[in-house]
PDB file of N, CA and C in Angstrom:
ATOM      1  N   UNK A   1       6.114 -10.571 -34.414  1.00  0.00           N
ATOM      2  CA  UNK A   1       6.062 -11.360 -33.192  1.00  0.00           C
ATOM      3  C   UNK A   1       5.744 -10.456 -32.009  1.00  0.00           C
ATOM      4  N   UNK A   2       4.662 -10.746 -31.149  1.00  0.00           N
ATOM      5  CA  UNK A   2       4.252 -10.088 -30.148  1.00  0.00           C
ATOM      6  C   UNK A   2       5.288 -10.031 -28.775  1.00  0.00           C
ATOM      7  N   UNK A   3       5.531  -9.354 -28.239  1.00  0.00           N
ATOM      8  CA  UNK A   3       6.506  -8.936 -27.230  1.00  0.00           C
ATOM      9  C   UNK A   3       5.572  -9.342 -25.713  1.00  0.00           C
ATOM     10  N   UNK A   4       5.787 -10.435 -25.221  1.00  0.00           N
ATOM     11  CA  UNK A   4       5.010 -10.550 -23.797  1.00  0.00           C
ATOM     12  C   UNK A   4       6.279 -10.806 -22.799  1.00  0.00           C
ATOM     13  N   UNK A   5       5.766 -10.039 -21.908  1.00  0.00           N
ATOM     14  CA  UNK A   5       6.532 -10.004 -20.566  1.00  0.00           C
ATOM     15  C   UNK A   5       6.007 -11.512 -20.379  1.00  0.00           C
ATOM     16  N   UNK A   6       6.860 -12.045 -19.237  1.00  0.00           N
ATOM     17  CA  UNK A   6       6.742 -13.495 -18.567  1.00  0.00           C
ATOM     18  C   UNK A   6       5.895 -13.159 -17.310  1.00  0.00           C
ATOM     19  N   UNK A   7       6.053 -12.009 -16.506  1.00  0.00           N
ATOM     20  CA  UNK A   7       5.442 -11.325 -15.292  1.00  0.00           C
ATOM     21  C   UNK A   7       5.315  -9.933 -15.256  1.00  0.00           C
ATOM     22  N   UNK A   8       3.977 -10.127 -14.732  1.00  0.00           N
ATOM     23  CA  UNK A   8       3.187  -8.454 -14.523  1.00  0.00           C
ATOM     24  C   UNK A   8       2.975  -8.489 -13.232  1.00  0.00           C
ATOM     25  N   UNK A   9       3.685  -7.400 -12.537  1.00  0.00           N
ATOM     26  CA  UNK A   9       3.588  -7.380 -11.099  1.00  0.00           C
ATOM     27  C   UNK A   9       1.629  -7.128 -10.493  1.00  0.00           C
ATOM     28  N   UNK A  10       1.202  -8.229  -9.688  1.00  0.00           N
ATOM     29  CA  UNK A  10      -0.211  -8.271  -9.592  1.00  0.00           C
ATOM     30  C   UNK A  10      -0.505  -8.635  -8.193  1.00  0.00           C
ATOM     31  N   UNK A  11      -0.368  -7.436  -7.452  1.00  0.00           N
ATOM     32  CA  UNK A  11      -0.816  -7.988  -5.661  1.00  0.00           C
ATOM     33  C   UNK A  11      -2.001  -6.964  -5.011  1.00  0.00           C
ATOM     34  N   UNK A  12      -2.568  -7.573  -5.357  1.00  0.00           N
ATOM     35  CA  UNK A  12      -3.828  -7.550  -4.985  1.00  0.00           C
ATOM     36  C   UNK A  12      -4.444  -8.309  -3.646  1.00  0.00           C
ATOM     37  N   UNK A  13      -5.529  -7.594  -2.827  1.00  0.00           N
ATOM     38  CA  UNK A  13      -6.243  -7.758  -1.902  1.00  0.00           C
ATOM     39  C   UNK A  13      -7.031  -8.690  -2.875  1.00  0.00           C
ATOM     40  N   UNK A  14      -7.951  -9.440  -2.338  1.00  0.00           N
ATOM     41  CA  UNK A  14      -8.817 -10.701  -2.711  1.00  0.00           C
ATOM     42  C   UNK A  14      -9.741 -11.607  -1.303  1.00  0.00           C
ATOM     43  N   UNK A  15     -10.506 -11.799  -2.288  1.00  0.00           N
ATOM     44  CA  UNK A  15     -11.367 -12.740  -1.147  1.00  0.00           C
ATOM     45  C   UNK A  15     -11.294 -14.336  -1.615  1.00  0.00           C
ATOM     46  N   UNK A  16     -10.799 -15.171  -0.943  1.00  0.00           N
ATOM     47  CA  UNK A  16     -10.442 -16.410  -1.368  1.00  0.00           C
ATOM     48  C   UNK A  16     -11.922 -17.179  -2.158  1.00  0.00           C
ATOM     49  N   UNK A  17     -12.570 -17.350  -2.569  1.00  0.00           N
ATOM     50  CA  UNK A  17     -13.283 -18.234  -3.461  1.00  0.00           C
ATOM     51  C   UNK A  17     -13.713 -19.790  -2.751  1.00  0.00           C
ATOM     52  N   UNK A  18     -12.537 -20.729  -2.323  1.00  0.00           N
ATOM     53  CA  UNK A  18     -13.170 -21.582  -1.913  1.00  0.00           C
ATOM     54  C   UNK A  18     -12.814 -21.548   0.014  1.00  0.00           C
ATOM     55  N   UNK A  19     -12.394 -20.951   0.719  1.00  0.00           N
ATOM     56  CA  UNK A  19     -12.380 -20.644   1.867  1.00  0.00           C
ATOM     57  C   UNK A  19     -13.135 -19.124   2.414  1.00  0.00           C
ATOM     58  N   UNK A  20     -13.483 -18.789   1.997  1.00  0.00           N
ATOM     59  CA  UNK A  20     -13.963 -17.079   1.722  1.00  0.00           C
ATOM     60  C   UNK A  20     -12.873 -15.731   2.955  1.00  0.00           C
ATOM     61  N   UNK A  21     -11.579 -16.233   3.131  1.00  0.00           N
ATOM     62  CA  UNK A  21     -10.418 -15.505   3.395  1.00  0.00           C
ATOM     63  C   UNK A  21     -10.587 -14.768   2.981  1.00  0.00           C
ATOM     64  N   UNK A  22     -10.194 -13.175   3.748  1.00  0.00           N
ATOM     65  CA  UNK A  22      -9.951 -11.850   3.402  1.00  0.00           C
ATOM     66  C   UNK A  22      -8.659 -11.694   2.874  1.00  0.00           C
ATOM     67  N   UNK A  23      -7.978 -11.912   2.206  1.00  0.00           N
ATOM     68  CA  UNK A  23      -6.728 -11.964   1.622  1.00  0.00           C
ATOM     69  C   UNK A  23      -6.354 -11.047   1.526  1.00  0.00           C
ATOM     70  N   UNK A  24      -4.530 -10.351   2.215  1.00  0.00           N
ATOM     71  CA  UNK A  24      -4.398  -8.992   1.800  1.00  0.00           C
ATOM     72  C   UNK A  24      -2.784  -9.115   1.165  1.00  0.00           C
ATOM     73  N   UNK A  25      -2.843  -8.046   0.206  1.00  0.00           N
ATOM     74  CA  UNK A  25      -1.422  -8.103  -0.627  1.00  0.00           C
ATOM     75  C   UNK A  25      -0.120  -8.465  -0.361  1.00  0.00           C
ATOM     76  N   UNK A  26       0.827  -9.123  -0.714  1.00  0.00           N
ATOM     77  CA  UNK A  26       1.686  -9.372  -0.035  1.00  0.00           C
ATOM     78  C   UNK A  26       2.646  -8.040   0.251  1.00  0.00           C
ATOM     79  N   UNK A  27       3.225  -7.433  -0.572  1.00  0.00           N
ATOM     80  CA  UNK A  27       3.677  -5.982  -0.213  1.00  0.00           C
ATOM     81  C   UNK A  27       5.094  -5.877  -1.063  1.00  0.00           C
ATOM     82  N   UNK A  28       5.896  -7.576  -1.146  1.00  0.00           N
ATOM     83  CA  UNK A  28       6.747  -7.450  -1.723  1.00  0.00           C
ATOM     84  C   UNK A  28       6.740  -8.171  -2.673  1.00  0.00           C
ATOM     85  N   UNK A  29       6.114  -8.732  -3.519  1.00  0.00           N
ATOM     86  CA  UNK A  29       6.052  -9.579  -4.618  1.00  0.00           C
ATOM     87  C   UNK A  29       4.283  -9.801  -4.745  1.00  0.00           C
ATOM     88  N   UNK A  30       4.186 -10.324  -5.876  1.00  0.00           N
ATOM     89  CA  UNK A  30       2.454 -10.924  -6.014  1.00  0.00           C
ATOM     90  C   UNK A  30       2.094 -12.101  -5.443  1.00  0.00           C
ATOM     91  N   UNK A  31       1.196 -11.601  -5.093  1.00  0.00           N
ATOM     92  CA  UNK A  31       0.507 -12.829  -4.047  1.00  0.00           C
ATOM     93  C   UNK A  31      -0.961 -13.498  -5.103  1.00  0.00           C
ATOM     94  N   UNK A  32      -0.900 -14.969  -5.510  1.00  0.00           N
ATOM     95  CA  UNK A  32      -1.653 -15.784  -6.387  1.00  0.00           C
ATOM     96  C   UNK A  32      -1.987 -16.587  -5.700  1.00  0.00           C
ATOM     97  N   UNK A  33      -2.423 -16.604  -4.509  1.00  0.00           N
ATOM     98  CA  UNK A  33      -3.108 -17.472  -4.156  1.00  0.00           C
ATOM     99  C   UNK A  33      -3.404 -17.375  -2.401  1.00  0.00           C
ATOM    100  N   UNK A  34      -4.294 -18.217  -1.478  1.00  0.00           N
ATOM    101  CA  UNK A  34      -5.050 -17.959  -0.397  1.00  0.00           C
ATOM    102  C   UNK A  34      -4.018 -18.127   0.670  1.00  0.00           C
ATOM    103  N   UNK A  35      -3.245 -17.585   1.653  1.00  0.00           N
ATOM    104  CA  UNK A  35      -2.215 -18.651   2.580  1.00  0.00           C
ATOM    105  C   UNK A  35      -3.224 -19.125   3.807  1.00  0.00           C
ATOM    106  N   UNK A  36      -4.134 -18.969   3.704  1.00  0.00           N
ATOM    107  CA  UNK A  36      -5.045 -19.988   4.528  1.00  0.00           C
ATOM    108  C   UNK A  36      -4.675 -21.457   3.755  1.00  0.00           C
ATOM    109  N   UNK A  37      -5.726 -21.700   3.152  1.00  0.00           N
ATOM    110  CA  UNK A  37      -5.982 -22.898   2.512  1.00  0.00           C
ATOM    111  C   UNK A  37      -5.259 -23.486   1.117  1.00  0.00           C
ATOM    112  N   UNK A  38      -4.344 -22.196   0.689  1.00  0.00           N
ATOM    113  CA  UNK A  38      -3.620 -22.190  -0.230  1.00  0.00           C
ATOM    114  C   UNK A  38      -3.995 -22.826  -1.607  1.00  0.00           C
ATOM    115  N   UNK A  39      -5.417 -22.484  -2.056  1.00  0.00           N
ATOM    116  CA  UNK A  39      -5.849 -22.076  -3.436  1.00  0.00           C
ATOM    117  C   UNK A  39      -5.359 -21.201  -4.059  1.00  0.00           C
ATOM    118  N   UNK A  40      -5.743 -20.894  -5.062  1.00  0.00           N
ATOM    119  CA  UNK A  40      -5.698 -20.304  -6.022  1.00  0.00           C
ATOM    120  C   UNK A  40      -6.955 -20.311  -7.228  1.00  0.00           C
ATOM    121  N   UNK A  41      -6.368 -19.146  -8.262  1.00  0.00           N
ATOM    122  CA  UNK A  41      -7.432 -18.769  -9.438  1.00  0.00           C
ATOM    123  C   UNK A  41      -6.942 -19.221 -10.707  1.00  0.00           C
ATOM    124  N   UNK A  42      -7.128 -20.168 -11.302  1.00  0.00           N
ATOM    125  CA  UNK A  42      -6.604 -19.970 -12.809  1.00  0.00           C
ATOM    126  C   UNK A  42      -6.813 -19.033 -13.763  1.00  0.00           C
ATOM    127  N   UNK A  43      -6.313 -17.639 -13.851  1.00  0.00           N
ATOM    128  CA  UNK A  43      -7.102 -16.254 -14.178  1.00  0.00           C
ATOM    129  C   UNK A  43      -5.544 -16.062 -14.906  1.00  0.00           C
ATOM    130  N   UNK A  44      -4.140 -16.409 -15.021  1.00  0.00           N
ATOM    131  CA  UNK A  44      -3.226 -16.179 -15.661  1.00  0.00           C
ATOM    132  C   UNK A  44      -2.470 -17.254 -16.778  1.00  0.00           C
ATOM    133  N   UNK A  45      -1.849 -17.044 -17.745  1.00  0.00           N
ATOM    134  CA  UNK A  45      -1.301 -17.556 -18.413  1.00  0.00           C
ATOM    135  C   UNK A  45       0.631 -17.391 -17.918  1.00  0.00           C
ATOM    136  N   UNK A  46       0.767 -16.337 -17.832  1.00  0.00           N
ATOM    137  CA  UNK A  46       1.722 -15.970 -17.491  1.00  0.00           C
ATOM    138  C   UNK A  46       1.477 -15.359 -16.112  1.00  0.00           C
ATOM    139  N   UNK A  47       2.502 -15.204 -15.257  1.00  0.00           N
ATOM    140  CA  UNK A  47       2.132 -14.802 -14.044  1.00  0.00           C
ATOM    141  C   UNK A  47       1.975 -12.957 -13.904  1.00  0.00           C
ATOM    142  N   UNK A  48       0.320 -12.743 -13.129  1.00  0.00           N
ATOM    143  CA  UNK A  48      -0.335 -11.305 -13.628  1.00  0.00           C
ATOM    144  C   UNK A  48      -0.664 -10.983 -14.696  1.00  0.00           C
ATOM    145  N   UNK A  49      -0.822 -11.609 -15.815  1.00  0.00           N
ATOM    146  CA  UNK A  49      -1.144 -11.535 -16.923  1.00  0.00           C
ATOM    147  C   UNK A  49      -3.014 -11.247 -17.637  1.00  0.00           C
ATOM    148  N   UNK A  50      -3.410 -11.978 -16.776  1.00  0.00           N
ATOM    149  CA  UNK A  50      -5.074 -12.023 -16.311  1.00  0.00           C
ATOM    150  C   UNK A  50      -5.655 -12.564 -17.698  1.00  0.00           C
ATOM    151  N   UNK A  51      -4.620 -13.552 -18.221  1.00  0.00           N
ATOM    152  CA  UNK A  51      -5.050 -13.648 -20.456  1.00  0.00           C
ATOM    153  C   UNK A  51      -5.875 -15.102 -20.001  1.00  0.00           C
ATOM    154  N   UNK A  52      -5.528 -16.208 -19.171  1.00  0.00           N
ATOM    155  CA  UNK A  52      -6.496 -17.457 -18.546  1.00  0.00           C
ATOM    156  C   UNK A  52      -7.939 -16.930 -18.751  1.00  0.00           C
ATOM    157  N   UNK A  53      -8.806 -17.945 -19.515  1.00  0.00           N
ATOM    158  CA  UNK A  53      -9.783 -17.772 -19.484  1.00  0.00           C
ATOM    159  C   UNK A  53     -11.097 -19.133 -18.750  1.00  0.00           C
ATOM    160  N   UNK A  54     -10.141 -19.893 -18.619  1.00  0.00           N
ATOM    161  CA  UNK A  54     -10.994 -20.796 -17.498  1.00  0.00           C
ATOM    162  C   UNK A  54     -11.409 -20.194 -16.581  1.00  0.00           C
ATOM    163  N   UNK A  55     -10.881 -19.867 -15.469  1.00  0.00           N
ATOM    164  CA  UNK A  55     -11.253 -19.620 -14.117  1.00  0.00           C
ATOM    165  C   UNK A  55     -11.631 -20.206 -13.262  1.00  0.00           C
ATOM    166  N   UNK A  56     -10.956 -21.505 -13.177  1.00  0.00           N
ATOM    167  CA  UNK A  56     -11.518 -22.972 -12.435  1.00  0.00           C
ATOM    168  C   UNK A  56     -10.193 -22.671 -11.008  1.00  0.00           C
ATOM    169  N   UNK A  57     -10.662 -23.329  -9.915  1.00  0.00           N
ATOM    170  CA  UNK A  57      -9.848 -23.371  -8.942  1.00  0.00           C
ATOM    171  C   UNK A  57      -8.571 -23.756  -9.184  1.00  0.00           C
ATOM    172  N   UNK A  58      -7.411 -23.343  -8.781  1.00  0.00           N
ATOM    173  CA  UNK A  58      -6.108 -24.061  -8.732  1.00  0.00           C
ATOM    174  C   UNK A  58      -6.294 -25.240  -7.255  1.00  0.00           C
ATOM    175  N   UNK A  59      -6.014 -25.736  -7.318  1.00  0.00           N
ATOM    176  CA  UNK A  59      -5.829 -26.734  -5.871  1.00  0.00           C
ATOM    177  C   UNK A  59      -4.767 -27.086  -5.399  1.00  0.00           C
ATOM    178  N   UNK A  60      -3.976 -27.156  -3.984  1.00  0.00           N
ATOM    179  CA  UNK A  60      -2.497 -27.514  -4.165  1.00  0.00           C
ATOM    180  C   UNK A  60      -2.516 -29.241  -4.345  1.00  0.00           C
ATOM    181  N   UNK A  61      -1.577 -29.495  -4.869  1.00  0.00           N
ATOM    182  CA  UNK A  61      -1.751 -31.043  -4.619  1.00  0.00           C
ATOM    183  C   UNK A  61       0.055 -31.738  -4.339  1.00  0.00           C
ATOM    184  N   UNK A  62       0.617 -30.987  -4.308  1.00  0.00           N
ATOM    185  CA  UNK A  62       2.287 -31.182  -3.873  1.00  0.00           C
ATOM    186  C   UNK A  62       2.916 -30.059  -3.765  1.00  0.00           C
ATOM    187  N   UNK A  63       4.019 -30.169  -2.916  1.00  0.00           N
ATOM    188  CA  UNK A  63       5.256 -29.082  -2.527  1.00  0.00           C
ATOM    189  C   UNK A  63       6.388 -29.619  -3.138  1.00  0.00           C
ATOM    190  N   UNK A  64       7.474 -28.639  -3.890  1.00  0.00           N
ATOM    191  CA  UNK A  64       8.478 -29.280  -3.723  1.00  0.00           C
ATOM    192  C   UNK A  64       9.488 -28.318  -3.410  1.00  0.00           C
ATOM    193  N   UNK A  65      10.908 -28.271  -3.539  1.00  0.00           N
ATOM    194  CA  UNK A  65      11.506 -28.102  -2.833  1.00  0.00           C
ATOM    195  C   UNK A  65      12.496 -27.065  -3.786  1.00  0.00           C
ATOM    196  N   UNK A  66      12.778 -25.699  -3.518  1.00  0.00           N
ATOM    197  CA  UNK A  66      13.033 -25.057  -4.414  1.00  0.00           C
ATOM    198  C   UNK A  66      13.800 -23.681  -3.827  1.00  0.00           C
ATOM    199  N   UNK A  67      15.134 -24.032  -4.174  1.00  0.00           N
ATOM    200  CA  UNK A  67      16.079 -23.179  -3.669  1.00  0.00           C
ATOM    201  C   UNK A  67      16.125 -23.244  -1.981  1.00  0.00           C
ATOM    202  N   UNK A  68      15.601 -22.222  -1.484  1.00  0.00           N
ATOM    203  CA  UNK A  68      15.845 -22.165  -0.135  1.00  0.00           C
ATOM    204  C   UNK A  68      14.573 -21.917   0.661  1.00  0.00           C
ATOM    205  N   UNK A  69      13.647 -22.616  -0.461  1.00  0.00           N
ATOM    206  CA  UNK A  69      11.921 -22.236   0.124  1.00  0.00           C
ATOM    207  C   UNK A  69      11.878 -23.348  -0.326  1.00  0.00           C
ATOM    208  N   UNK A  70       9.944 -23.145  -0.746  1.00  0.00           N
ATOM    209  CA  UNK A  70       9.443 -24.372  -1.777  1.00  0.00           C
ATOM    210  C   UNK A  70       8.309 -23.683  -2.770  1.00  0.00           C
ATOM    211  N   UNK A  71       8.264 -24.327  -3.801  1.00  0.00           N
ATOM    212  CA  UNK A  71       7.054 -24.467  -4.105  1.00  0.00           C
ATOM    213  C   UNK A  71       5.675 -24.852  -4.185  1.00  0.00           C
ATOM    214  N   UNK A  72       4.761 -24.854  -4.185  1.00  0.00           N
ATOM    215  CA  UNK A  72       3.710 -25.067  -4.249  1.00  0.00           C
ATOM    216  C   UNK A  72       3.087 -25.533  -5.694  1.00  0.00           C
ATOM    217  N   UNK A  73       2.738 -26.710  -6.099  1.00  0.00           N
ATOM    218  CA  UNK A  73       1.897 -27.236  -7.501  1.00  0.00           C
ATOM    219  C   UNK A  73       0.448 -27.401  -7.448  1.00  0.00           C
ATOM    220  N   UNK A  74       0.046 -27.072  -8.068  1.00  0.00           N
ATOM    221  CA  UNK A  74      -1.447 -27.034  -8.095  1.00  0.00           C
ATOM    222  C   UNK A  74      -1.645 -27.726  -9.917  1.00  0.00           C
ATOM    223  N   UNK A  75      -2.968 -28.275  -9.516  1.00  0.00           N
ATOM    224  CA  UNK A  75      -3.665 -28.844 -10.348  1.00  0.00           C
ATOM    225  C   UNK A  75      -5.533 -28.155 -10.976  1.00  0.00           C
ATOM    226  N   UNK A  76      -5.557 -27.425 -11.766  1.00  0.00           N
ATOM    227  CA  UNK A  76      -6.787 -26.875 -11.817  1.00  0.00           C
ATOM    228  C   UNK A  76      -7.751 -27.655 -12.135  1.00  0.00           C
ATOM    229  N   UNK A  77      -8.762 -27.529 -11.127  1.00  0.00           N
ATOM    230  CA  UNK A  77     -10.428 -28.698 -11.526  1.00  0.00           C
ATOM    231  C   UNK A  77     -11.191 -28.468 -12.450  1.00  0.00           C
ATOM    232  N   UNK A  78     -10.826 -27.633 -13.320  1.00  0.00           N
ATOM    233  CA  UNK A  78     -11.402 -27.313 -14.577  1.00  0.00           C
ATOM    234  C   UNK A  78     -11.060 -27.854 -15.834  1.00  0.00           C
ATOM    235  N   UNK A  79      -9.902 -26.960 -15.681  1.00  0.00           N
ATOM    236  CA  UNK A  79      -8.909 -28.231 -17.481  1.00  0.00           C
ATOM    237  C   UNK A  79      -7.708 -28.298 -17.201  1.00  0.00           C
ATOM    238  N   UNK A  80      -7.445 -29.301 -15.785  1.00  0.00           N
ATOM    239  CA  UNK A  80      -6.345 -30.135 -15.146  1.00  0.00           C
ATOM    240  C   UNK A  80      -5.083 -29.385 -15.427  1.00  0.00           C
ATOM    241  N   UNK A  81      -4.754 -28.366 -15.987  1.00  0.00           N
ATOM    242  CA  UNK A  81      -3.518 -27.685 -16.195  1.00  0.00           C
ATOM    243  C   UNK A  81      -2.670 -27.347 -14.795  1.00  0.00           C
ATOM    244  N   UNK A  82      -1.499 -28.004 -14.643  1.00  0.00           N
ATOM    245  CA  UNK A  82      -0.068 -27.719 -13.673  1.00  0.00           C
ATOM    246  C   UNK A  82       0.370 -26.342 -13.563  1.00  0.00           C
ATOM    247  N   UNK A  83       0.190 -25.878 -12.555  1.00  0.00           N
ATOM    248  CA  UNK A  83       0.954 -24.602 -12.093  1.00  0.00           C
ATOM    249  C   UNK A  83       2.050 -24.220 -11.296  1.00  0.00           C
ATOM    250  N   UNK A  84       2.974 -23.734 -10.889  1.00  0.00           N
ATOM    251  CA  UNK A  84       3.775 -23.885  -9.203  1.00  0.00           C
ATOM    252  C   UNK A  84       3.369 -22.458  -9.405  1.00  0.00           C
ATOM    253  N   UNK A  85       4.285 -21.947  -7.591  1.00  0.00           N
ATOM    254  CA  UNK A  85       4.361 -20.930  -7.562  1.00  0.00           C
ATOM    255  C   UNK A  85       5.114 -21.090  -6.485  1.00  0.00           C
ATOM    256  N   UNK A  86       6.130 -19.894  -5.675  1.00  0.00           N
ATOM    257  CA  UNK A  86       6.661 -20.524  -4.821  1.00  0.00           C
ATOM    258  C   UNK A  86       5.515 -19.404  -3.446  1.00  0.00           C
ATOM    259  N   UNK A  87       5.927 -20.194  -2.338  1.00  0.00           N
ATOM    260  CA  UNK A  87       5.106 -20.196  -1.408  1.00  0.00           C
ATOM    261  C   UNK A  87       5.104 -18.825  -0.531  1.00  0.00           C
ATOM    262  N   UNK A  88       4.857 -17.939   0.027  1.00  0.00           N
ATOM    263  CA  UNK A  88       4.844 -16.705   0.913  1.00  0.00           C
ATOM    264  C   UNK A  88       4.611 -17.154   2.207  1.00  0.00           C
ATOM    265  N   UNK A  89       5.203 -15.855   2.669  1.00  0.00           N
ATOM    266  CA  UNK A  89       5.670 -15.980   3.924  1.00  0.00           C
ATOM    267  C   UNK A  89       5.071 -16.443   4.833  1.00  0.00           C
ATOM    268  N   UNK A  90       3.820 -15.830   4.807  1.00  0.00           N
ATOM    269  CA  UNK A  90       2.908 -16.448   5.744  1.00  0.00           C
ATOM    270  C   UNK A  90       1.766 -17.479   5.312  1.00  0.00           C
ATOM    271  N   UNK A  91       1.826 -18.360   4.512  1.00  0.00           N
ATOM    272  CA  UNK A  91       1.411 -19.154   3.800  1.00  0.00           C
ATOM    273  C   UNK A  91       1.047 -20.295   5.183  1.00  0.00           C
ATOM    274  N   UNK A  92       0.033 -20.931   5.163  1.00  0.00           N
ATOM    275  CA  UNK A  92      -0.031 -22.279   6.164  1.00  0.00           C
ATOM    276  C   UNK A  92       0.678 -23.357   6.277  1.00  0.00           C
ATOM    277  N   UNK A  93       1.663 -23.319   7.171  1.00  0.00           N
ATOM    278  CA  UNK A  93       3.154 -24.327   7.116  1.00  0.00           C
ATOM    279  C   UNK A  93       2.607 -25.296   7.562  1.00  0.00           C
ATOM    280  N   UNK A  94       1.446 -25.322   8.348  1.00  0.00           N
ATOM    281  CA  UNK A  94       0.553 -26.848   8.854  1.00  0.00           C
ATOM    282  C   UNK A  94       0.211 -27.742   7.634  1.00  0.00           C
ATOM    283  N   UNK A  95      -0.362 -26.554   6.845  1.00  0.00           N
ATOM    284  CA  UNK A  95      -1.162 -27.251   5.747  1.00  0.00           C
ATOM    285  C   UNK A  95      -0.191 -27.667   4.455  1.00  0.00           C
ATOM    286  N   UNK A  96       1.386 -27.096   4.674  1.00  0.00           N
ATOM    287  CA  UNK A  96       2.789 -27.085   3.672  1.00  0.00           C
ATOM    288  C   UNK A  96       2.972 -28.737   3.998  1.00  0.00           C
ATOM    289  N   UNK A  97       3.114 -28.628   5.234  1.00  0.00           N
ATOM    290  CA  UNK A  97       3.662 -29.919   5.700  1.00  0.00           C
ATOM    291  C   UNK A  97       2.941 -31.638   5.594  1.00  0.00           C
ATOM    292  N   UNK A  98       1.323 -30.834   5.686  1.00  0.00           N
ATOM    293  CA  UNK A  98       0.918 -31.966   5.178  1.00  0.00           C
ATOM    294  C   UNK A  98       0.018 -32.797   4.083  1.00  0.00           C
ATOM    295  N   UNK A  99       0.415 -31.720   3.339  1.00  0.00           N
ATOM    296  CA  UNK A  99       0.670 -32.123   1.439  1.00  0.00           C
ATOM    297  C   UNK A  99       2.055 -32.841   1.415  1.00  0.00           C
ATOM    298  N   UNK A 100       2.970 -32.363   1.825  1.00  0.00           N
ATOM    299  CA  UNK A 100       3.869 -32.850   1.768  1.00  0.00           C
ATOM    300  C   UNK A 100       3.934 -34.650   2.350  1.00  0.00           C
ATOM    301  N   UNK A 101       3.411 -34.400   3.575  1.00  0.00           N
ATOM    302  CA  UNK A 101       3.069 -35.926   3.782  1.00  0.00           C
ATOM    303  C   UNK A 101       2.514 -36.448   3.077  1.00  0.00           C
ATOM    304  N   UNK A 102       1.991 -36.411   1.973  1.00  0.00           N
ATOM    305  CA  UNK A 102       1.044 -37.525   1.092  1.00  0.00           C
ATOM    306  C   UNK A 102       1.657 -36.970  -0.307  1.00  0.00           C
ATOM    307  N   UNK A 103       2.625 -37.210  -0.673  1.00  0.00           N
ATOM    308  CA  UNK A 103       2.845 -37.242  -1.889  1.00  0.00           C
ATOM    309  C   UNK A 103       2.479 -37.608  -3.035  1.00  0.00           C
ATOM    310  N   UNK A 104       2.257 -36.763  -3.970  1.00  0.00           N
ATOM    311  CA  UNK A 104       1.280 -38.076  -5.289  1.00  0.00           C
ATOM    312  C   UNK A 104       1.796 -37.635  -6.507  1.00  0.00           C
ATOM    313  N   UNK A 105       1.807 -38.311  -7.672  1.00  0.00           N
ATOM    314  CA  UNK A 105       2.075 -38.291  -9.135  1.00  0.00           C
ATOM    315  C   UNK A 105       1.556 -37.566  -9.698  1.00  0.00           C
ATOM    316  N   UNK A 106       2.234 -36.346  -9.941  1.00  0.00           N
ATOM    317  CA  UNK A 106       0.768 -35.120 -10.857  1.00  0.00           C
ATOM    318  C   UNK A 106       1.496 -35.216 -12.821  1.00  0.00           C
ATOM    319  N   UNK A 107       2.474 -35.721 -12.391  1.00  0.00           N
ATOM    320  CA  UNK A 107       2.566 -35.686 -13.850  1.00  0.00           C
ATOM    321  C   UNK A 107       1.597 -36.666 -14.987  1.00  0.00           C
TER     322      UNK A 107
END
């Protein structure tokens, strides 16, 4: 039986894909996704892992509410697979808030 970590620490600078954001590392944890527009890459299986071989956009499509932050769910436009992640610091609280206003059924 193969031994896989659940997380590979992965913070990386990036250029956002569908906003073209200069994205820079978060410093204290991995940063997976844009805090502009708050995309993402479907490029992991596990988080930092880089084993995803789609590579279709993540999209957010709900927040929810998680510990003393939130998360973020995304839906990939490629092969519809559910992700969270929870949200960073400087992430767009404009754009937190209004996903949140339109709530929808991703299950």
């Amino acid at each position: 039986m193969e031994n896989t970590k659940k997380f590979t620490m992965k913070d990386e600078d990036f250029v956002c894909e569908v906003c073209r954001e200069k994205v820079k590392a978060l410093g204290y944890t991995a940063r997976d996704h844009c805090p502009k527009c708050l995309c993402s890459k479907h490029v992991d299986i596990n988080p930092g892992d880089r084993k995803a071989g789609c590579h279709g956009i993540l999209k957010p499509i709900a927040i929810e509410k998680f510990k003393k932050t939130y998360k973020i769910i995304y839906k990939c436009e490629k092969c519809g697979v559910i992700k969270k992640n929870i949200m960073a610091k400087d992430d767009n609280m404009d754009l937190i808030i209004e996903i949140m206003s339109h709530p929808v059924n991703f299950n």
